[in-house]
Protein backbone atom coordinates (compact mmCIF):
# COMPACT_ATOMS: atom_id res chain seq x y z
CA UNK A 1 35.04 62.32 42.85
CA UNK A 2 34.14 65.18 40.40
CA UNK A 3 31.51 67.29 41.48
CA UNK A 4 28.68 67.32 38.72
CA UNK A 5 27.28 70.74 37.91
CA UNK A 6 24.14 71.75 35.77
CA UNK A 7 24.42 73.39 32.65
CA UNK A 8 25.99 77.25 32.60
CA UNK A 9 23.57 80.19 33.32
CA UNK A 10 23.54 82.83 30.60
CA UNK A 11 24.93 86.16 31.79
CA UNK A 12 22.30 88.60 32.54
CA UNK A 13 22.75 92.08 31.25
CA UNK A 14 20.72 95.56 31.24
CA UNK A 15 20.09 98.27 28.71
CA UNK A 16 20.00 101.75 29.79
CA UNK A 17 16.03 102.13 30.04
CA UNK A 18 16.00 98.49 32.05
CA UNK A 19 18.38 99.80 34.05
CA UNK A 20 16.86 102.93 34.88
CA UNK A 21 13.60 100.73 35.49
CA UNK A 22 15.94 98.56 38.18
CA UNK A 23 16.23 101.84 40.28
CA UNK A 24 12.93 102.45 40.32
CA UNK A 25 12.27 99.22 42.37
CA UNK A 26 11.22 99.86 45.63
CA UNK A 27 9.78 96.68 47.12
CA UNK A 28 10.97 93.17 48.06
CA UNK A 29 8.30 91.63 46.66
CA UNK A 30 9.40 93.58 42.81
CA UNK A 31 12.27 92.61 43.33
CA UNK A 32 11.58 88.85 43.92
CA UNK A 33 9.30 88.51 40.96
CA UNK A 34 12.34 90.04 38.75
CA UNK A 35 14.89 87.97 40.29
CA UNK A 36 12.03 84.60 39.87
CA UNK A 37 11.78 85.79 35.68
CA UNK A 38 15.81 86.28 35.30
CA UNK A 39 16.58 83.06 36.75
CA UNK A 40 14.66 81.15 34.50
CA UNK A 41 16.03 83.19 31.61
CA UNK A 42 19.21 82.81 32.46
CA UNK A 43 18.93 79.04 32.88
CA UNK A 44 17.00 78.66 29.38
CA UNK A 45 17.47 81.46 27.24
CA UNK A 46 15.07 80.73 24.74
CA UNK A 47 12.09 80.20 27.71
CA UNK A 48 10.42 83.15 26.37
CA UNK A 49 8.46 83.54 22.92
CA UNK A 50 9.72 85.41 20.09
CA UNK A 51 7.82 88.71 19.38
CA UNK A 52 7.11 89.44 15.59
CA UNK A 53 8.46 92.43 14.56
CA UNK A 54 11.26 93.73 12.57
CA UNK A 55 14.11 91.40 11.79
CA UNK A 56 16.61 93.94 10.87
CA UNK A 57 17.85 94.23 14.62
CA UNK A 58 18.34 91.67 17.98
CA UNK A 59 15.24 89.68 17.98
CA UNK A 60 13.36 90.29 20.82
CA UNK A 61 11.63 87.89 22.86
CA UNK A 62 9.20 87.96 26.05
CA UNK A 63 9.15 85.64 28.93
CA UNK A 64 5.74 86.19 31.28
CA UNK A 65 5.86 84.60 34.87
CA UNK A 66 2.28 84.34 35.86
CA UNK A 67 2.68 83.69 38.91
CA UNK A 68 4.80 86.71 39.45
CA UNK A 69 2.40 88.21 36.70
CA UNK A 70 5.69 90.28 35.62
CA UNK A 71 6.74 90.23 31.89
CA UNK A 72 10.34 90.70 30.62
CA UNK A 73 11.49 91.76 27.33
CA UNK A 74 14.91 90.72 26.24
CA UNK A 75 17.06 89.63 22.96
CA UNK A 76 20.37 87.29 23.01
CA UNK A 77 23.13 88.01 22.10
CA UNK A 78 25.51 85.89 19.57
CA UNK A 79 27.43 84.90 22.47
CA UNK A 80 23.98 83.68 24.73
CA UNK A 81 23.91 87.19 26.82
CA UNK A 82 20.83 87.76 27.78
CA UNK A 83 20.26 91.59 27.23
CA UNK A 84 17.06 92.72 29.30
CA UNK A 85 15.56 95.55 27.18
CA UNK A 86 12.20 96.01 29.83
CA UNK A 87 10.48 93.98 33.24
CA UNK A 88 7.15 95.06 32.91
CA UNK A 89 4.19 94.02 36.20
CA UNK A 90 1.53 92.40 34.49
């Protein structure tokens, strides 16, 4: 019998300044509200709301966990990569 899996999670990816803010993580507990944000991102994409602004690049979009109270900013790509651009505590 086929095993029945959920839809695909987008691939998570990190610009340089995310990155940078990624090693600058020093406790579990930052790390678990990042980890809490990416998942749902990564399983819904379009979670976050779109932030006005200029349309001449990626448009950028922010998902807030309050219960985390963490905010990440991030854009998708044409091929549904999620590019994190910032994880800012809230």
């Amino acid at each position: 019998m086929p095993t029945h899996h959920g839809p695909r999670r987008a691939r998570i990816a990190f610009s340089d300044a995310a990155a940078k803010q990624l090693e600058n993580i020093t406790t579990e507990a930052e790390l678990h509200a990042l980890d809490r944000a990416l998942v749902v991102i990564s399983v819904d994409p379009d979670a976050g709301e779109p932030l006005p602004g200029d349309s001449s690049g990626p448009a950028l979009r922010q998902y807030t966990d309050d219960v985390e109270a963490v905010r990440v900013l991030y854009f998708v790509t044409a091929l549904r990569t999620v590019v994190v651009v910032a994880y800012i505590e809230v």
